[in-house]
Protein backbone atom coordinates (compact mmCIF):
# COMPACT_ATOMS: atom_id res chain seq x y z
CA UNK A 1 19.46 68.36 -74.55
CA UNK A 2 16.36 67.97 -72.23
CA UNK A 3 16.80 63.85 -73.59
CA UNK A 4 20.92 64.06 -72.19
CA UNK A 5 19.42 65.91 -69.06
CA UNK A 6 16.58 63.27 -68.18
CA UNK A 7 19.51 60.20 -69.12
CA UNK A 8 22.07 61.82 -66.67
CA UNK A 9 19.27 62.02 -63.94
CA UNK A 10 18.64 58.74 -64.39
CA UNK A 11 22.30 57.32 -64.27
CA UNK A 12 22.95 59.36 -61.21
CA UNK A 13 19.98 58.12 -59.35
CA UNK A 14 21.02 54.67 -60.27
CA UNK A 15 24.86 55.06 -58.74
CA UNK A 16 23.57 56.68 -55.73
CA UNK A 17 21.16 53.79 -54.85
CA UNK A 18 24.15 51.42 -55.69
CA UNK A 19 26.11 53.01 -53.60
CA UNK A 20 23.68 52.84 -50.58
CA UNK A 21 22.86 49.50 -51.30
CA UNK A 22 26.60 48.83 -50.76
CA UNK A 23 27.13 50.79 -47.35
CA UNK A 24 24.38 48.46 -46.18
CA UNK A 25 25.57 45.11 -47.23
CA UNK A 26 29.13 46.48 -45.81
CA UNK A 27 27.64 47.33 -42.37
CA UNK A 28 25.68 43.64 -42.18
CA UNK A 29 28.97 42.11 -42.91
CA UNK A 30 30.76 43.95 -40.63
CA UNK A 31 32.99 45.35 -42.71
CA UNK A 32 34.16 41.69 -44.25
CA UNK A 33 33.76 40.93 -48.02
CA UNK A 34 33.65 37.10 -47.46
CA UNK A 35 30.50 35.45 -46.02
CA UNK A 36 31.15 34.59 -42.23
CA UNK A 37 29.34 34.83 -39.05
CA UNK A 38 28.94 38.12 -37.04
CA UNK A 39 31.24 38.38 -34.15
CA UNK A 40 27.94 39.47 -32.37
CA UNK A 41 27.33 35.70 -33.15
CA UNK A 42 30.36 34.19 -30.97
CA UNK A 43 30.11 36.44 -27.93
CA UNK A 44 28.68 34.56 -24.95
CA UNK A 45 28.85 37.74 -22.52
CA UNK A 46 25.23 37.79 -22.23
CA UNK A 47 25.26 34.07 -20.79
CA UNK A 48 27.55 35.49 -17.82
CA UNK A 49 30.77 33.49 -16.77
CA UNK A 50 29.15 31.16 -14.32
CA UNK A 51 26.13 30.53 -16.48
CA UNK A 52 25.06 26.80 -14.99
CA UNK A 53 21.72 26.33 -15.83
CA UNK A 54 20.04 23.03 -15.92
CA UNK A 55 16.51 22.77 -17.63
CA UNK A 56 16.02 18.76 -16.68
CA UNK A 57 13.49 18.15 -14.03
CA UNK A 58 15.48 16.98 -11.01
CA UNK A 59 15.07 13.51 -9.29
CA UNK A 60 11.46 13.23 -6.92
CA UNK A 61 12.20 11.68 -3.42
CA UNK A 62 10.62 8.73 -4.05
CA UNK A 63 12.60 7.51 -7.15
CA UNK A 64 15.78 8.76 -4.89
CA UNK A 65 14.46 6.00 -2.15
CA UNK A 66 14.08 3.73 -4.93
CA UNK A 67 17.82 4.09 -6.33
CA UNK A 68 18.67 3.74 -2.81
CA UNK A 69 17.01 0.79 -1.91
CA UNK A 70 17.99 -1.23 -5.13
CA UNK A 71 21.77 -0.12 -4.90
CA UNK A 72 21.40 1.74 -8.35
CA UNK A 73 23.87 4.26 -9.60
CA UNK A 74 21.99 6.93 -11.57
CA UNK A 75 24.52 9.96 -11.54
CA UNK A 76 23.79 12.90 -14.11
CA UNK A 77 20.51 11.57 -14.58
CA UNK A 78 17.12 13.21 -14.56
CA UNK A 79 13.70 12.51 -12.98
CA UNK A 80 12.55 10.60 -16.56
CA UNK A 81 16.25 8.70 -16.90
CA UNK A 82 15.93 7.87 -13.04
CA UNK A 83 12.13 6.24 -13.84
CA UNK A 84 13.30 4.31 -16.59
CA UNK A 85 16.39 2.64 -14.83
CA UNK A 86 14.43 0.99 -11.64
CA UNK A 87 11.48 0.53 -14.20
CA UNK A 88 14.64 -1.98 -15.90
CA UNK A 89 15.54 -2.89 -12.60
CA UNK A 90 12.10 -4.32 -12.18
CA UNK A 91 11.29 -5.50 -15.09
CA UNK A 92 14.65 -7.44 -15.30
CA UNK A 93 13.79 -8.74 -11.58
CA UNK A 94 9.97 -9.82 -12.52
CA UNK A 95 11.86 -11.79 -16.14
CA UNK A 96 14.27 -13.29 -13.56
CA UNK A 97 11.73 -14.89 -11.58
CA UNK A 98 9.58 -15.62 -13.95
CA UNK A 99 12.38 -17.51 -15.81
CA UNK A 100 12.99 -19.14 -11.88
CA UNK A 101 9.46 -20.43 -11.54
CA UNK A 102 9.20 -21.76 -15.19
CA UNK A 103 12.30 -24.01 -14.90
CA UNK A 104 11.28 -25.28 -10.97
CA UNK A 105 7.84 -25.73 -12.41
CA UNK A 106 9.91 -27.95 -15.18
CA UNK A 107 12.14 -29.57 -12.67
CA UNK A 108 9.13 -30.62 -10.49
CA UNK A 109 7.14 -32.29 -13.66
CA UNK A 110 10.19 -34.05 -14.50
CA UNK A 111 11.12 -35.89 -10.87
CA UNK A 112 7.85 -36.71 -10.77
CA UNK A 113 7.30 -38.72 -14.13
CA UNK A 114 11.19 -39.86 -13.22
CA UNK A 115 9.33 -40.97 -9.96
CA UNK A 116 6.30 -42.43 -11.17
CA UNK A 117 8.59 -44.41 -13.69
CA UNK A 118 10.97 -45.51 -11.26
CA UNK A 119 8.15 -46.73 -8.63
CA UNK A 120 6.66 -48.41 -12.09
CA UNK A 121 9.97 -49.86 -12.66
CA UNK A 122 10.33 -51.34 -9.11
CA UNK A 123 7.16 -52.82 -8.62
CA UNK A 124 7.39 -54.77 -11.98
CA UNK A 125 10.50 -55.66 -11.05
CA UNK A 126 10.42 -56.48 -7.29
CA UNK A 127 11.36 -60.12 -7.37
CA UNK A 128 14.24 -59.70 -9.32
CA UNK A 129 15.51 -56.39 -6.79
CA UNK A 130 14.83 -57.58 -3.84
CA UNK A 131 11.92 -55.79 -2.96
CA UNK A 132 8.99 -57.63 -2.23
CA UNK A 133 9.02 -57.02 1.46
CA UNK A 134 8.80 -52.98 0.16
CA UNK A 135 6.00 -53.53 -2.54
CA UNK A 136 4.32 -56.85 -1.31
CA UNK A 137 0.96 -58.28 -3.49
CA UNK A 138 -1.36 -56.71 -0.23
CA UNK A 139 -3.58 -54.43 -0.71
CA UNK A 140 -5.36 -52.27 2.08
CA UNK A 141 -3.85 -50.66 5.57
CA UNK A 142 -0.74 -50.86 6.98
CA UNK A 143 -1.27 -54.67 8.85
CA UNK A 144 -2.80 -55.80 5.16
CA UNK A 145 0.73 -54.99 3.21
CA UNK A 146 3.08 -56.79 6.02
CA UNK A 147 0.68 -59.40 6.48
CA UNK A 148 3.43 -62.68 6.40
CA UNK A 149 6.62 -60.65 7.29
CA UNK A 150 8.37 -60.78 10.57
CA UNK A 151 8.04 -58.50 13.47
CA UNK A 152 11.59 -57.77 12.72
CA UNK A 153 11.08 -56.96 9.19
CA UNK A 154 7.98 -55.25 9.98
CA UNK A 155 9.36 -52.96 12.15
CA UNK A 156 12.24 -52.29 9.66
CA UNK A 157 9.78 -51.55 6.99
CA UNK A 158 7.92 -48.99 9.73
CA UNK A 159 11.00 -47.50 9.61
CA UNK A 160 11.96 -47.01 6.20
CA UNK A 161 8.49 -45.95 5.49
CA UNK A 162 8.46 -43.14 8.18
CA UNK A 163 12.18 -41.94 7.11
CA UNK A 164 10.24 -41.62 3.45
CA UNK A 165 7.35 -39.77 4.98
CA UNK A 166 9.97 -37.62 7.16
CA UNK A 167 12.10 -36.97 3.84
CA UNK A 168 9.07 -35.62 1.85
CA UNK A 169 7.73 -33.69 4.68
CA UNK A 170 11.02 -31.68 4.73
CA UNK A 171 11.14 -31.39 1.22
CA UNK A 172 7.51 -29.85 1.12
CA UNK A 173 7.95 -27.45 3.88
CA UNK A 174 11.59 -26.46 1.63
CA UNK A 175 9.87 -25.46 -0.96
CA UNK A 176 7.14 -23.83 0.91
CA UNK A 177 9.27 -21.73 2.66
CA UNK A 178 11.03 -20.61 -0.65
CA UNK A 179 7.58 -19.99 -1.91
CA UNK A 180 7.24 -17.51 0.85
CA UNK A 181 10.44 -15.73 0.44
CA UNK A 182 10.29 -14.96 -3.31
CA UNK A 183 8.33 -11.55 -3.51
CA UNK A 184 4.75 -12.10 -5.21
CA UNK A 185 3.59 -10.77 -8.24
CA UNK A 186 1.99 -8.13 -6.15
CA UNK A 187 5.08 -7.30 -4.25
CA UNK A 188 6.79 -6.40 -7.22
CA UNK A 189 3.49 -4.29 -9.13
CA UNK A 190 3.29 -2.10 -6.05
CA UNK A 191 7.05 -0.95 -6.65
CA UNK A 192 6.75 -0.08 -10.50
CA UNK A 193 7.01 2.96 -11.02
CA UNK A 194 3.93 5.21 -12.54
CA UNK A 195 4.20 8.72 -13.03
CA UNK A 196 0.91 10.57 -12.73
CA UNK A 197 0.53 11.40 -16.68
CA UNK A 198 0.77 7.38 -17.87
CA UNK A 199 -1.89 6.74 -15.05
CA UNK A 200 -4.29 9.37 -16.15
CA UNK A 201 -3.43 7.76 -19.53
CA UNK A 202 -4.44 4.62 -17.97
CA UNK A 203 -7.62 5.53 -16.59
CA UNK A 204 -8.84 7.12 -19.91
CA UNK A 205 -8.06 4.09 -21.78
CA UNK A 206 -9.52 1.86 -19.35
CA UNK A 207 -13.11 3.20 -19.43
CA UNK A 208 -12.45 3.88 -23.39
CA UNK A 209 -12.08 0.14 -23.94
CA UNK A 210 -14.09 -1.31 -21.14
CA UNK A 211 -16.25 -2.88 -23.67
CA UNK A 212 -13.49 -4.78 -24.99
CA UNK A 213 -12.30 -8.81 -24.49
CA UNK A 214 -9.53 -8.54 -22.34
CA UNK A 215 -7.70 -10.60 -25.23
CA UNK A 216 -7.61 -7.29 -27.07
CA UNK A 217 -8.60 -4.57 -24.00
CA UNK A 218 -5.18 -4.29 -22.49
CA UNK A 219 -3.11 -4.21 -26.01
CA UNK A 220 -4.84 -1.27 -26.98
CA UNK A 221 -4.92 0.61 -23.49
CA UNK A 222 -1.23 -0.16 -23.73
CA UNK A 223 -1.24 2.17 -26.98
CA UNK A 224 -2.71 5.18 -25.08
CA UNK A 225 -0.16 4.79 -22.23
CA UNK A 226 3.17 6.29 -23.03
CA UNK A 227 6.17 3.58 -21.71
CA UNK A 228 3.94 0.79 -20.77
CA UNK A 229 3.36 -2.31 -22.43
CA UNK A 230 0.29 -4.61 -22.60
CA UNK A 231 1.51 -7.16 -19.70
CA UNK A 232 2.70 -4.20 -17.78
CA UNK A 233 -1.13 -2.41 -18.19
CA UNK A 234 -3.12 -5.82 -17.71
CA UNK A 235 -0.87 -6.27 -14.61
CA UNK A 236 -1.84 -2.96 -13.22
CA UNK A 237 -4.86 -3.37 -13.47
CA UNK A 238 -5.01 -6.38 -11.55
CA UNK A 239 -3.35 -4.96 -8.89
CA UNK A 240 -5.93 -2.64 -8.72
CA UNK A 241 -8.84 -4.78 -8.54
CA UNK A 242 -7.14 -6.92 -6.07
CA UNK A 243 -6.19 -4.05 -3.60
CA UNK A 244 -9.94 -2.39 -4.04
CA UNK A 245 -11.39 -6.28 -3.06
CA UNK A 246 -9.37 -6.26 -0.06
CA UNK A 247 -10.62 -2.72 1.17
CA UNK A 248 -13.71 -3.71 0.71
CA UNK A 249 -13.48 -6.85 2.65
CA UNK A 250 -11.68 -5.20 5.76
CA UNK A 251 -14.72 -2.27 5.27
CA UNK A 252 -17.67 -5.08 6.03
C-alpha cells in the first residue's frame, strides 16, 4: 500500500508538471499549435505612421558645390556615395587627359620623323623636283645660300622662307595656348576629394614608410589609406610638397 501510495504521488506530480509545461508552450504560441511568428512580431505601431528616419550622413556643402560645378546628378545619395561619384568624375577627367597628351605627344613624334624624312627626301632629290633654288649646295647665312640666284628669285625665296617661319610661329603659339588651357596636374589634385579620416590615414603612413624607396613607399601607404590608390597617394603627396615650396618661397 505505502509502494501504490508513493507510485500515485509520483504519477500525479508528473501530469501536473505536464500540464504546466503545456499552458506555457500554449501562451508562447499564442494560442496556435503550428510554429509561426507572434503577431507581436508584425505590428509596426511602435515605429509610428510617419516614421521617416534616415541614418545616412547627409551631403557636406562642399561636395554639394562640387556636384554643382561638374553638372552631376547624385539624387538619393549620401555624403560617402556623393565622394565617390566626383572622385569618378575626376579620375575619369585626369584618364581623359592623360590619354589626350599621350596621343599629341605621339602625333608630334610622328610629323616630325615624317618631317625630317620628307626634308631628307627633298634634298636628295632636289634636282630631279625642282628645288635647288630652295635647298642650294651653300652653306652659311642667308647671302651664302642665294649666292648665284636672281634678285627676283631671291626675293621670292625671302618670301617663302618667312611664310615658313610665319606658319610655324602660329603653330607654336597654337599649341602653347592649348597647353595653357588644359588644367594641370595640380589643378585637378587640388579638387580630389579627401575626407579627413583617409588623410589622417595618409599622414600615418607617410611617416610609417618614410624610410622607404618611393618605388615601394607609396604602394604600401596606399594600403593604409582606405579608397586611394598608389598613383592617387604618390600624387598627393606631391601636391603637397609643391604647395609647402611655394609658401616658403613667397615667406623669404
Amino acid at each position: 500500500m505505502i509502494l501504490d501510495s508513493i507510485n500515485t504521488g509520483r504519477s500525479t506530480n508528473d501530469e501536473f508538471e505536464d500540464e504546466l509545461v503545456q499552458e506555457t508552450i500554449n501562451a508562447g504560441r499564442g494560442g496556435r499549435d503550428e510554429q509561426g511568428i507572434r503577431d507581436q512580431w508584425l505590428s509596426d505601431e511602435h515605429l509610428g505612421e510617419e516614421s521617416t528616419y534616415d541614418s545616412r550622413k547627409p551631403i557636406s556643402a562642399k561636395v554639394q558645390r562640387l556636384l554643382q560645378a561638374y553638372k552631376l546628378d547624385c539624387t538619393g545619395c549620401d555624403h560617402n556615395q556623393a565622394v565617390r561619384k566626383v572622385n569618378n568624375f575626376l579620375k575619369r577627367q585626369a584618364d581623359e587627359q592623360r590619354k589626350r597628351e599621350q596621343r599629341d605627344s605621339w602625333a608630334r613624334k610622328l610629323f616630325a620623323a615624317l618631317l625630317v624624312v620628307g626634308a631628307s627626301y627633298a634634298y636628295v632629290n632636289r634636282k630631279r623636283l625642282g628645288l635647288e633654288f630652295l635647298l642650294g649646295n651653300g652653306r652659311g647665312n642667308d647671302n651664302d645660300d642665294l649666292q648665284g640666284f636672281t634678285e627676283a628669285q631671291r626675293a621670292n625665296i625671302l618670301r617663302l622662307r618667312r611664310e615658313q617661319a610665319a606658319t610655324a610661329a602660329t603653330k607654336r603659339q597654337q599649341q602653347e595656348e592649348q597647353a595653357r588651357a588644359a588644367p594641370s596636374w595640380l589643378e585637378n589634385e587640388q579638387k580630389e576629394v579627401w575626407t579627413s579620416k583617409q588623410e589622417k590615414q595618409f599622414q600615418k603612413a607617410l611617416q610609417e614608410f618614410s624610410g622607404v624607396p618611393k618605388k615601394e613607399r607609396y604602394k604600401l601607404i596606399a594600403e593604409k589609406v582606405n579608397g586611394k590608390s598608389r598613383i592617387e597617394c604618390l600624387t598627393h603627396h606631391r601636391m603637397q610638397e609643391l604647395l609647402e615650396k611655394r609658401a616658403q618661397e613667397e615667406d623669404q
